[in-house]
PDB file of N, CA and C in Angstrom:
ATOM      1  N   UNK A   1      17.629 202.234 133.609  1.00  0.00           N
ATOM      2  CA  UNK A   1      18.143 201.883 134.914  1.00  0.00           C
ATOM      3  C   UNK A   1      19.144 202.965 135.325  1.00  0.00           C
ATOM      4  N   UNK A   2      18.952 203.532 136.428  1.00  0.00           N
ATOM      5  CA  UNK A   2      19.717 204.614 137.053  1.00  0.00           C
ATOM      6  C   UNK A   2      20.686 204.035 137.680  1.00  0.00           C
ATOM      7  N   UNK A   3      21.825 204.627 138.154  1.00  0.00           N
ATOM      8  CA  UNK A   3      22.361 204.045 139.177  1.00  0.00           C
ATOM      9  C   UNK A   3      22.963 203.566 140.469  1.00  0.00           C
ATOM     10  N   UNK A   4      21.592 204.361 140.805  1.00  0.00           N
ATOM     11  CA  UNK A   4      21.505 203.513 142.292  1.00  0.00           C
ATOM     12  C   UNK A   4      20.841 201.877 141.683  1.00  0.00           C
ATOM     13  N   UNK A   5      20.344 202.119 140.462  1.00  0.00           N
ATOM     14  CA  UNK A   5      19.420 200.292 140.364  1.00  0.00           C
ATOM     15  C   UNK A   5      20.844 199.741 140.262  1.00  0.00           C
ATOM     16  N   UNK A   6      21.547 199.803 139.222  1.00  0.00           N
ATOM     17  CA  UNK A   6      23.060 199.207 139.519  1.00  0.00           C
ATOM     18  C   UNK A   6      23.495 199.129 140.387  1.00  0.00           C
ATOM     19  N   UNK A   7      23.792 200.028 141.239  1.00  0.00           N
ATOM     20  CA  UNK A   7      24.622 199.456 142.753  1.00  0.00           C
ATOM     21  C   UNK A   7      23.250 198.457 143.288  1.00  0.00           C
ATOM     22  N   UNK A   8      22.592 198.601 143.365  1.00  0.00           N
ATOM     23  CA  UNK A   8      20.872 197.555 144.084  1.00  0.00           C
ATOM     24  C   UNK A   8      21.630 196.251 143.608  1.00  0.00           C
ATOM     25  N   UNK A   9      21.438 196.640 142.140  1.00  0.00           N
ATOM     26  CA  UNK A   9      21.932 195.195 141.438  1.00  0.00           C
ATOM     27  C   UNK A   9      23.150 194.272 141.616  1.00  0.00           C
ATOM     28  N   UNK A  10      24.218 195.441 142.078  1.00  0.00           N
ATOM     29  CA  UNK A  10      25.188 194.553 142.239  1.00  0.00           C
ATOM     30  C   UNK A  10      25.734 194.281 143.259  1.00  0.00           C
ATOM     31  N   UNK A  11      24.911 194.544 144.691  1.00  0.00           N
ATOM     32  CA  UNK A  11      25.145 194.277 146.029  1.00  0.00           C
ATOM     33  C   UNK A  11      24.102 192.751 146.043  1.00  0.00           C
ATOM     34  N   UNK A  12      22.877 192.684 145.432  1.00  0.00           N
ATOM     35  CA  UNK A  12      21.982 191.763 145.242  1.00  0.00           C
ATOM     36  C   UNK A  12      22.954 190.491 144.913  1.00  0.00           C
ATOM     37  N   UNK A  13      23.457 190.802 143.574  1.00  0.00           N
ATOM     38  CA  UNK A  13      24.369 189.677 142.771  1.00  0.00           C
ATOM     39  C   UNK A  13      25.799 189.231 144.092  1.00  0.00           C
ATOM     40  N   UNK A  14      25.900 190.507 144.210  1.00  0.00           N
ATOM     41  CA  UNK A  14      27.250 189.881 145.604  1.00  0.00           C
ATOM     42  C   UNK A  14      26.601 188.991 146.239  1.00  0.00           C
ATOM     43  N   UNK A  15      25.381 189.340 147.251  1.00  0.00           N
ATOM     44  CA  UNK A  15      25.006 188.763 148.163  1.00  0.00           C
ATOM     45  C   UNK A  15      24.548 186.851 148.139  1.00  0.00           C
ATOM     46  N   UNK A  16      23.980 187.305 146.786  1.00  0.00           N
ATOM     47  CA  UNK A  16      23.468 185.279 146.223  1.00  0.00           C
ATOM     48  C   UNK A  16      25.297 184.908 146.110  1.00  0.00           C
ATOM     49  N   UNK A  17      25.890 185.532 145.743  1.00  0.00           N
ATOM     50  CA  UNK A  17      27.282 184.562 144.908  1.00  0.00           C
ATOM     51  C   UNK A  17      27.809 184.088 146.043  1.00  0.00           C
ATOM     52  N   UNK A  18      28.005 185.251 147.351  1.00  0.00           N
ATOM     53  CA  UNK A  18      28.728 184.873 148.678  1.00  0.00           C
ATOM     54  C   UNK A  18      27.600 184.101 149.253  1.00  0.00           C
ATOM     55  N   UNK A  19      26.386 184.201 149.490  1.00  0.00           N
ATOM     56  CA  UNK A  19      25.547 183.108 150.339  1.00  0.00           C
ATOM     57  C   UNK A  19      25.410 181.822 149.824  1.00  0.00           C
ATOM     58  N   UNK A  20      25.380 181.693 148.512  1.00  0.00           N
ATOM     59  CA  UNK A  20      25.275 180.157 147.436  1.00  0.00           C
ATOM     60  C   UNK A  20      26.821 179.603 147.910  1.00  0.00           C
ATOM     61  N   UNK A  21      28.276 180.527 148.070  1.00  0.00           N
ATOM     62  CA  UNK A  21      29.386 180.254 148.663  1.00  0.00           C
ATOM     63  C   UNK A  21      29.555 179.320 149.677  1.00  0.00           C
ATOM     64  N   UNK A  22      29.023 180.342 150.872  1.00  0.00           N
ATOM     65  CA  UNK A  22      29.136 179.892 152.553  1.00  0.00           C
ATOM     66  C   UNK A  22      27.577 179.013 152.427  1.00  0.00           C
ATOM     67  N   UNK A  23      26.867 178.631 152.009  1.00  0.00           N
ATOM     68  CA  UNK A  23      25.649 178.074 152.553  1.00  0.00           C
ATOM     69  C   UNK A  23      25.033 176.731 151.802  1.00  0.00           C
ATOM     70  N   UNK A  24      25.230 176.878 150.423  1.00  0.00           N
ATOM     71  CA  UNK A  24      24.939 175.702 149.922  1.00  0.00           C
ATOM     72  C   UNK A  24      26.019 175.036 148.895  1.00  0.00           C
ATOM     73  N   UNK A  25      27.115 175.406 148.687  1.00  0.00           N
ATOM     74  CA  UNK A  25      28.422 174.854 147.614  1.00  0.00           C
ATOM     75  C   UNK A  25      28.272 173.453 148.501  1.00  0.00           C
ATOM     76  N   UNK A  26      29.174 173.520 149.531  1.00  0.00           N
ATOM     77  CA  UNK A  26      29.649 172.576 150.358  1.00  0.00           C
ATOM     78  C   UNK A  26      28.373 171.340 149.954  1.00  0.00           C
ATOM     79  N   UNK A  27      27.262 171.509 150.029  1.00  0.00           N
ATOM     80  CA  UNK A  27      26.150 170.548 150.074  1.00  0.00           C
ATOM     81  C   UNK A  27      26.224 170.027 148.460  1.00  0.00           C
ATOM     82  N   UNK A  28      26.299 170.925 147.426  1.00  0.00           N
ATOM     83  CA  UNK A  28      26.113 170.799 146.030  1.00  0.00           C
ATOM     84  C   UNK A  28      26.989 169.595 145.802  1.00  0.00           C
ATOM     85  N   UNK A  29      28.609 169.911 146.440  1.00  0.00           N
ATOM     86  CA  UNK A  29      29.784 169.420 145.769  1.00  0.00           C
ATOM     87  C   UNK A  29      29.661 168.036 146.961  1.00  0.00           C
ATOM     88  N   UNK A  30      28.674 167.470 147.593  1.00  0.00           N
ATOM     89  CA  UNK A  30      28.368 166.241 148.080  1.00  0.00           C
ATOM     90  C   UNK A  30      27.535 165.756 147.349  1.00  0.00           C
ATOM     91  N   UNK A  31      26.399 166.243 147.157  1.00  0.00           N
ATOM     92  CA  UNK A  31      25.307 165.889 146.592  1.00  0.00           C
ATOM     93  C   UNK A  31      25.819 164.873 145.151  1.00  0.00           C
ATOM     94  N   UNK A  32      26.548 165.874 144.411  1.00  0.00           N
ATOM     95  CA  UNK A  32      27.656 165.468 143.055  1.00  0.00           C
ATOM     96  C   UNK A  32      28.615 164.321 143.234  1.00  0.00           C
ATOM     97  N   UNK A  33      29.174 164.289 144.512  1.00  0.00           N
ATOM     98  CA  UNK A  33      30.026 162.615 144.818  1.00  0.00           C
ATOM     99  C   UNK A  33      29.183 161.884 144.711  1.00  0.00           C
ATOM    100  N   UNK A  34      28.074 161.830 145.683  1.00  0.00           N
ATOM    101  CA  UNK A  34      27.567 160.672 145.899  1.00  0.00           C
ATOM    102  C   UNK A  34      26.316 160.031 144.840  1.00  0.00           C
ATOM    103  N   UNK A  35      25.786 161.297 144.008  1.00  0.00           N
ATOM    104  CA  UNK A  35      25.087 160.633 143.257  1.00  0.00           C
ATOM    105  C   UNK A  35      25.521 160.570 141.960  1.00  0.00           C
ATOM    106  N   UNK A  36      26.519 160.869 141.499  1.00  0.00           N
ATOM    107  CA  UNK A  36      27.445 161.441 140.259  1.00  0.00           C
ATOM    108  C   UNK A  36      28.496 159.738 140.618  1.00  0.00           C
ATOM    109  N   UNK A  37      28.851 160.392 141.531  1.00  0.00           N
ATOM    110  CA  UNK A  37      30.028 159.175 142.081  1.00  0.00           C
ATOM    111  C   UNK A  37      31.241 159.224 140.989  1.00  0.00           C
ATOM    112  N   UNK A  38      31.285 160.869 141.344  1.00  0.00           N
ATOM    113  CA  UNK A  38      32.599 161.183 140.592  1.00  0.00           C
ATOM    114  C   UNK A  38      33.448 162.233 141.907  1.00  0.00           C
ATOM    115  N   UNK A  39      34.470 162.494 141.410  1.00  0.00           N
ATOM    116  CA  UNK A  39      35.238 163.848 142.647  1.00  0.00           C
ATOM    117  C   UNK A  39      35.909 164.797 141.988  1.00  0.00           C
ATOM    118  N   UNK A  40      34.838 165.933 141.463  1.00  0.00           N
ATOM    119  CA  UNK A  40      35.257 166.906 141.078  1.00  0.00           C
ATOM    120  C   UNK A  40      34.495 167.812 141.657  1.00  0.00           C
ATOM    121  N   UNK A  41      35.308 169.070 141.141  1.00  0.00           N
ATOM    122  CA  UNK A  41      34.882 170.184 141.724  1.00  0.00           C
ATOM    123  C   UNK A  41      33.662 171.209 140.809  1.00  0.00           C
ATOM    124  N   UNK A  42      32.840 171.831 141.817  1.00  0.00           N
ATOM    125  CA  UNK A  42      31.842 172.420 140.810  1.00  0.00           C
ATOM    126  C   UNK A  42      32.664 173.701 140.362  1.00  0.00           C
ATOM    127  N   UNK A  43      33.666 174.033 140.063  1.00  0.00           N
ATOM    128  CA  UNK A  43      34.184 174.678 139.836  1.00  0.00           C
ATOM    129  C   UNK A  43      34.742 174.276 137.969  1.00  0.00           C
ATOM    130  N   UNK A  44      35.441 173.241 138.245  1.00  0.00           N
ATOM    131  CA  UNK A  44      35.682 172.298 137.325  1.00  0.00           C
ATOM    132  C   UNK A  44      34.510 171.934 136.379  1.00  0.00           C
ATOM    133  N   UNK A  45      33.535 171.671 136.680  1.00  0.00           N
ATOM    134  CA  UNK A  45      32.119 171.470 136.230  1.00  0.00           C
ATOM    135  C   UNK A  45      31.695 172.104 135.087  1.00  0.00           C
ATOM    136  N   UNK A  46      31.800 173.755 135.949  1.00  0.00           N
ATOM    137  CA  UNK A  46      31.031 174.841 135.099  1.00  0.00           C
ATOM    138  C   UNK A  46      31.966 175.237 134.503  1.00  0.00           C
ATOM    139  N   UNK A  47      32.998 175.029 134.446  1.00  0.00           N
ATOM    140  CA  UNK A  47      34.313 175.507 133.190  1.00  0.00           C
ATOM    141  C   UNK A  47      34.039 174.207 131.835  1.00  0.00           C
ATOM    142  N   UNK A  48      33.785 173.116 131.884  1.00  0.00           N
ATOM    143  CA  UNK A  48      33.935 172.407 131.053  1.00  0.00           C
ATOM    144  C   UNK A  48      32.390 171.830 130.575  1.00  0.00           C
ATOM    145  N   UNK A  49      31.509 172.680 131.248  1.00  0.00           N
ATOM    146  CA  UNK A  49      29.954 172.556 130.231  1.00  0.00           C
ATOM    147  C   UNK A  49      30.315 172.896 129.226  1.00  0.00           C
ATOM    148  N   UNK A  50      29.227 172.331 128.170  1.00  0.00           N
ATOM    149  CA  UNK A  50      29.651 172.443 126.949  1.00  0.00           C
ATOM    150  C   UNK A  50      27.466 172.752 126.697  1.00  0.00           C
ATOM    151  N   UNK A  51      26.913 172.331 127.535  1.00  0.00           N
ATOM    152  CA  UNK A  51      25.178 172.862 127.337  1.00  0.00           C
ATOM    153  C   UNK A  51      24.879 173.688 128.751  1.00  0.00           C
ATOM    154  N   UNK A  52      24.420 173.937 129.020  1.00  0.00           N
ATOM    155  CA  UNK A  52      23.510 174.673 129.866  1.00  0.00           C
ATOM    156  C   UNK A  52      22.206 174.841 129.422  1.00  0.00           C
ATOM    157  N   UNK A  53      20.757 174.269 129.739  1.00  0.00           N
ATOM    158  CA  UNK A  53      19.972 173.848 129.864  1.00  0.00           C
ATOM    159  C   UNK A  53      18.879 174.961 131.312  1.00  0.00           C
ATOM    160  N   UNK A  54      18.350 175.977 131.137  1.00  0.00           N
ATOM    161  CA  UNK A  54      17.939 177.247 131.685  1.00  0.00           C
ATOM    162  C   UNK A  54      16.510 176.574 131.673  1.00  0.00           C
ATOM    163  N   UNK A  55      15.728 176.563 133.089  1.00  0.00           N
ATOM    164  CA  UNK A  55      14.617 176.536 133.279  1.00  0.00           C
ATOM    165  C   UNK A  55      13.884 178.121 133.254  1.00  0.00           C
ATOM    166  N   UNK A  56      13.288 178.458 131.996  1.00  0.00           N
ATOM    167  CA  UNK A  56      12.739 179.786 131.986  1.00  0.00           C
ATOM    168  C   UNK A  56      12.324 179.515 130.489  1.00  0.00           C
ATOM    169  N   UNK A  57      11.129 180.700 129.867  1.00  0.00           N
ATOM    170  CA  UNK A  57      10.336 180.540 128.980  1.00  0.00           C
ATOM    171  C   UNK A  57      10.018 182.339 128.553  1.00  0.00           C
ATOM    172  N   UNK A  58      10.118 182.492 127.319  1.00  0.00           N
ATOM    173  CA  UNK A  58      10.186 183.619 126.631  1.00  0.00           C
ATOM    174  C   UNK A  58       9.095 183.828 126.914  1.00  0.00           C
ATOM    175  N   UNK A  59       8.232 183.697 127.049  1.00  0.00           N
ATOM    176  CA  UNK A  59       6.597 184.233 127.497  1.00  0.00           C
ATOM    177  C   UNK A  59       6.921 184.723 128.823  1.00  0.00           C
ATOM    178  N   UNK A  60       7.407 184.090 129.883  1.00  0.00           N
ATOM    179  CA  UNK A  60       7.252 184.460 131.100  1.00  0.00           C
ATOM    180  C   UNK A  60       8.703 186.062 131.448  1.00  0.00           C
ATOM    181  N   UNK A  61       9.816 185.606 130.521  1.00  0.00           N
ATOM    182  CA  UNK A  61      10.788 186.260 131.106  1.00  0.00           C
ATOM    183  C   UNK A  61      10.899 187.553 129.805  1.00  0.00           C
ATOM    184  N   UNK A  62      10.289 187.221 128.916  1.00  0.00           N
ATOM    185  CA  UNK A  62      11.261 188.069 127.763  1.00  0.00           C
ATOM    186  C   UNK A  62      11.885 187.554 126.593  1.00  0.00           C
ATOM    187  N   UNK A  63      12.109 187.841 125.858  1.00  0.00           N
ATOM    188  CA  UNK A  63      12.619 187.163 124.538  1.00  0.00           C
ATOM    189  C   UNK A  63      14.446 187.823 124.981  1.00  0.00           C
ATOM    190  N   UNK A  64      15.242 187.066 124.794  1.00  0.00           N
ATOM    191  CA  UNK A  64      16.692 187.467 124.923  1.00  0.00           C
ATOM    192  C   UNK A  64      17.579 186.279 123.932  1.00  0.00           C
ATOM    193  N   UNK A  65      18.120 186.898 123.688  1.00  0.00           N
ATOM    194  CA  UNK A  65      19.552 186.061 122.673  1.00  0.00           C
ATOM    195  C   UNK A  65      20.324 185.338 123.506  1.00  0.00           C
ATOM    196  N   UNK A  66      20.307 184.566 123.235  1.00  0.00           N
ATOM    197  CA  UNK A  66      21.291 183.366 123.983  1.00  0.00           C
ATOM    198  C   UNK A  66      22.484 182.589 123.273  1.00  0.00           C
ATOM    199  N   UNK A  67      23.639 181.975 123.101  1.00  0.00           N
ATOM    200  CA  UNK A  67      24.548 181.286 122.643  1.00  0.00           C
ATOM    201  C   UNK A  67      24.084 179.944 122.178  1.00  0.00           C
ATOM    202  N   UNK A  68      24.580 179.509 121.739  1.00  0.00           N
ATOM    203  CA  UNK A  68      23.694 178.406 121.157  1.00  0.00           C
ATOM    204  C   UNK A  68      23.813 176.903 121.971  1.00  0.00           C
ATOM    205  N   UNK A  69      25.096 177.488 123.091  1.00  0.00           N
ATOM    206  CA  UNK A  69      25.115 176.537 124.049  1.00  0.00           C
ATOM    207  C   UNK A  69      24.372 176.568 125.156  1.00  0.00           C
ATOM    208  N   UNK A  70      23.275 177.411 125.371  1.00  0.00           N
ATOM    209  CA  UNK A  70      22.592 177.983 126.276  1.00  0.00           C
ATOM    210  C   UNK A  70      20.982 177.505 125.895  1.00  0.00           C
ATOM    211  N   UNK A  71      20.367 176.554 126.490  1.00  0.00           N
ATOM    212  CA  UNK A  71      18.545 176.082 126.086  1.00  0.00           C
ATOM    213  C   UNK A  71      17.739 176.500 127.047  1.00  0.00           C
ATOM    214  N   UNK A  72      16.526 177.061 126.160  1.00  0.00           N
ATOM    215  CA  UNK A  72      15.578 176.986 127.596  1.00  0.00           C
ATOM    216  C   UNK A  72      14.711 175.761 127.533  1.00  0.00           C
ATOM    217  N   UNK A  73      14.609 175.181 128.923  1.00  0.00           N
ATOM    218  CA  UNK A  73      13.594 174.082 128.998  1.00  0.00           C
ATOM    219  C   UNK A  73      12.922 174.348 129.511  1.00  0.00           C
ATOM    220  N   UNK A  74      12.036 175.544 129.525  1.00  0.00           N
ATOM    221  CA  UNK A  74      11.077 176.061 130.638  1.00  0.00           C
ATOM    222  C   UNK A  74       9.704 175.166 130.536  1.00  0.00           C
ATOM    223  N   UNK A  75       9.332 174.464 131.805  1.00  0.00           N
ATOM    224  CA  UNK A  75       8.317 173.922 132.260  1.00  0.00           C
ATOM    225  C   UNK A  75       8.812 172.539 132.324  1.00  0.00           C
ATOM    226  N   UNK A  76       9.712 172.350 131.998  1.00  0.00           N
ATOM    227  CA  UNK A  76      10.460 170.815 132.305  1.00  0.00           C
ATOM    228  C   UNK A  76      10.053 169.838 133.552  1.00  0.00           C
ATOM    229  N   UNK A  77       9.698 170.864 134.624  1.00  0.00           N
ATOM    230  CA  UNK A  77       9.514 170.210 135.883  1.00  0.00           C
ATOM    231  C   UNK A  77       8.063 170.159 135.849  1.00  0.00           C
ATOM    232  N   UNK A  78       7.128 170.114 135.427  1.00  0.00           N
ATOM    233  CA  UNK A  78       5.781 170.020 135.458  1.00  0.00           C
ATOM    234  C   UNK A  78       5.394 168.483 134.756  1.00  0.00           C
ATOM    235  N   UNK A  79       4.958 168.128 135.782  1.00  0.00           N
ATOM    236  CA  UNK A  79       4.286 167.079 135.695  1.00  0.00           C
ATOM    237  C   UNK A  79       2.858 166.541 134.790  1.00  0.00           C
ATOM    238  N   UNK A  80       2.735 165.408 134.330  1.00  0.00           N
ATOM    239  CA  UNK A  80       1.413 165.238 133.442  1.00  0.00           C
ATOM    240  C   UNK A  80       0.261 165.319 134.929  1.00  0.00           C
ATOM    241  N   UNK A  81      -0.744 166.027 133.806  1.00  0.00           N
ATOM    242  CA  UNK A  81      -1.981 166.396 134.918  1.00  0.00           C
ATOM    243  C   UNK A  81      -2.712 165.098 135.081  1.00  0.00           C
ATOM    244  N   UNK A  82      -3.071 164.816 136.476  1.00  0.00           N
ATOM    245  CA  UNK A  82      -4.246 164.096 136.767  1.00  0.00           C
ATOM    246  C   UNK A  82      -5.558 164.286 137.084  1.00  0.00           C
ATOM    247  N   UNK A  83      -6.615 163.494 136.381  1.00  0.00           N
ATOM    248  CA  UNK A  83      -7.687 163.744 136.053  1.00  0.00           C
ATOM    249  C   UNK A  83      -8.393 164.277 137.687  1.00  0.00           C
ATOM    250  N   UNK A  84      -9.661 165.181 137.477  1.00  0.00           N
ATOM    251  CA  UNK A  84      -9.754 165.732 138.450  1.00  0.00           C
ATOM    252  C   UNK A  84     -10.908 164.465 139.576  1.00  0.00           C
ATOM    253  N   UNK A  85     -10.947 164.562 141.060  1.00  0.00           N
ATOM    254  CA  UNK A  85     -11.774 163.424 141.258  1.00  0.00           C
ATOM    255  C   UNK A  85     -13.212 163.670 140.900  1.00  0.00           C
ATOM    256  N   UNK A  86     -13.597 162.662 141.340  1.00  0.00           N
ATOM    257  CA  UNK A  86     -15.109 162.574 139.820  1.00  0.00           C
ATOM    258  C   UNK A  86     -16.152 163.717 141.061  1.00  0.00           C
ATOM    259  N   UNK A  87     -16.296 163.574 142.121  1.00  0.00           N
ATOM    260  CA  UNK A  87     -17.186 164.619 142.874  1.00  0.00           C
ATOM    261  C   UNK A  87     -16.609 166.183 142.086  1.00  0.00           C
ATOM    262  N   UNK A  88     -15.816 166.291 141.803  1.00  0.00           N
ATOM    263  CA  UNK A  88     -15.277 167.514 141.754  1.00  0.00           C
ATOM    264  C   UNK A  88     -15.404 167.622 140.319  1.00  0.00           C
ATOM    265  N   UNK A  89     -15.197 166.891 139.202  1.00  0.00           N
ATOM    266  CA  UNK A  89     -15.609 166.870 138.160  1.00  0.00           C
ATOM    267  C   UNK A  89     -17.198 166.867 137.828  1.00  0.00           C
ATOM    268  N   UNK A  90     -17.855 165.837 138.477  1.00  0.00           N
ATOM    269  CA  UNK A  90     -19.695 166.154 138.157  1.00  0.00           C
ATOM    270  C   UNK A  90     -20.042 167.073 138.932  1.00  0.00           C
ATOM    271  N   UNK A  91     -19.497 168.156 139.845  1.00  0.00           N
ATOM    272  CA  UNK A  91     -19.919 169.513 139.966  1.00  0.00           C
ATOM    273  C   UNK A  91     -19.702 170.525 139.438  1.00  0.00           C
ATOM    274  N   UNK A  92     -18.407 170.420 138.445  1.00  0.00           N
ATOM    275  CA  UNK A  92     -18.181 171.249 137.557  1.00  0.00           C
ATOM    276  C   UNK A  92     -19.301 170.830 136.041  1.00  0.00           C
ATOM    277  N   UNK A  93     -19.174 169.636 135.532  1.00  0.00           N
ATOM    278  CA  UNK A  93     -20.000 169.535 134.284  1.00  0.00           C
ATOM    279  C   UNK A  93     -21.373 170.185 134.479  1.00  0.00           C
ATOM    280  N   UNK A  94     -21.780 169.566 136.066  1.00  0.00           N
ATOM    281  CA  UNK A  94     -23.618 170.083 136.179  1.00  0.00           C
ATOM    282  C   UNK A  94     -23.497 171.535 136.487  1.00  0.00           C
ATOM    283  N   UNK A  95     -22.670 171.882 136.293  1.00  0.00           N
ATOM    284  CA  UNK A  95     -23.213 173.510 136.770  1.00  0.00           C
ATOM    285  C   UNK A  95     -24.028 174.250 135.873  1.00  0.00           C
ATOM    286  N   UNK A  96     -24.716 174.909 136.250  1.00  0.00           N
ATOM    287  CA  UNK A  96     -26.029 175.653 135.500  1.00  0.00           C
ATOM    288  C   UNK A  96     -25.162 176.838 135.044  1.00  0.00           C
ATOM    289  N   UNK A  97     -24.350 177.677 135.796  1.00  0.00           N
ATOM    290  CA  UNK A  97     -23.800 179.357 135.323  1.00  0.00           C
ATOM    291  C   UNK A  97     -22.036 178.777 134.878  1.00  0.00           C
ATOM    292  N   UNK A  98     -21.366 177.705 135.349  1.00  0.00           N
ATOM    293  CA  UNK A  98     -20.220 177.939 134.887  1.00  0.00           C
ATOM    294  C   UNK A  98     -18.970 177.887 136.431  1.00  0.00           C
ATOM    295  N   UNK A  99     -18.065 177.788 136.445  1.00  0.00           N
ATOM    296  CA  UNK A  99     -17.571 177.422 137.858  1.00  0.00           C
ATOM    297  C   UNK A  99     -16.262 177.724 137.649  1.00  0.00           C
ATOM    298  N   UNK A 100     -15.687 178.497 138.706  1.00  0.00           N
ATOM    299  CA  UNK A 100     -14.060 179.210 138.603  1.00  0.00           C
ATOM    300  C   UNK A 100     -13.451 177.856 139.041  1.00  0.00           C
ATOM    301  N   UNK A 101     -12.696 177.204 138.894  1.00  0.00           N
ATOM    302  CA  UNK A 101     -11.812 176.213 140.222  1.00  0.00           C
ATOM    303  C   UNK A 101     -10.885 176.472 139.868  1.00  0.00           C
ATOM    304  N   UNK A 102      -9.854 177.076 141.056  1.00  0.00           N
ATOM    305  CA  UNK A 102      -8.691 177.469 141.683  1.00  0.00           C
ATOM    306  C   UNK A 102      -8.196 176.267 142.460  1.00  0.00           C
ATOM    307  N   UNK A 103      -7.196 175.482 142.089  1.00  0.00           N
ATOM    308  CA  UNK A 103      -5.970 174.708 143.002  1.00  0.00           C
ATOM    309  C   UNK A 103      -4.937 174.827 143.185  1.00  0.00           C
ATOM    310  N   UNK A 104      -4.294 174.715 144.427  1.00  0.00           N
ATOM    311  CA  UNK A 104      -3.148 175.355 144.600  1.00  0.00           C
ATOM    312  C   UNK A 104      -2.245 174.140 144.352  1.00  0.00           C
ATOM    313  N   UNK A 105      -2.891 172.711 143.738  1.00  0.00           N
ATOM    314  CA  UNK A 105      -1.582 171.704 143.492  1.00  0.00           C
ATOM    315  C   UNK A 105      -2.032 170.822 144.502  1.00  0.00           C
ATOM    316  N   UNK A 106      -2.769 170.808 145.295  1.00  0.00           N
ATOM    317  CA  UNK A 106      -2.846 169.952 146.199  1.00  0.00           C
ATOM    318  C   UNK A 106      -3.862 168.884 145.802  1.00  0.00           C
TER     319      UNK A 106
END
């Protein structure tokens, strides 16, 4: 990494820290009263974690060393699959050559 990628990098990192600031804190530190139904600050929060819990997966990102207070739960948010509907299933079994199917989740 040269460094112009560093300055890239650290105008990038400014830009999320001040926009996550002015654009979504205010919403976070509601979100946290009302369903927490506590009144603290996310400030307060992230000083006194004691886990942090990282949605990401060494296959996808890289193998990296982490603290031992630091987990990855990558794929956490994925849901159990449902079976496919049966038209769409007995056109895949009868196929004579074999059949790509692509879904976008829907």
């Amino acid at each position: 990494m040269n460094f112009y990628d560093r300055i890239k990098n650290t105008i990038s990192n400014a830009e999320q820290v001040i926009g996550y600031n002015f654009l979504c804190r205010k919403r976070d530190e509601e979100i946290i009263k009302k369903k927490l139904k506590i009144d603290v600050s996310l400030d307060q929060l992230v000083k006194n974690a004691s886990l942090l819990m990282v949605n990401t997966h060494f296959t996808m990102f890289g193998s990296r060393a982490y603290v031992p207070a630091i987990v990855e739960v990558g794929g956490i948010h994925i849901q159990p699959i449902k079976p496919l509907p049966t038209d769409i299933q007995t056109f895949i079994d009868e196929a004579e050559h074999g059949v790509v199917y692509f879904c976008m989740g829907s």
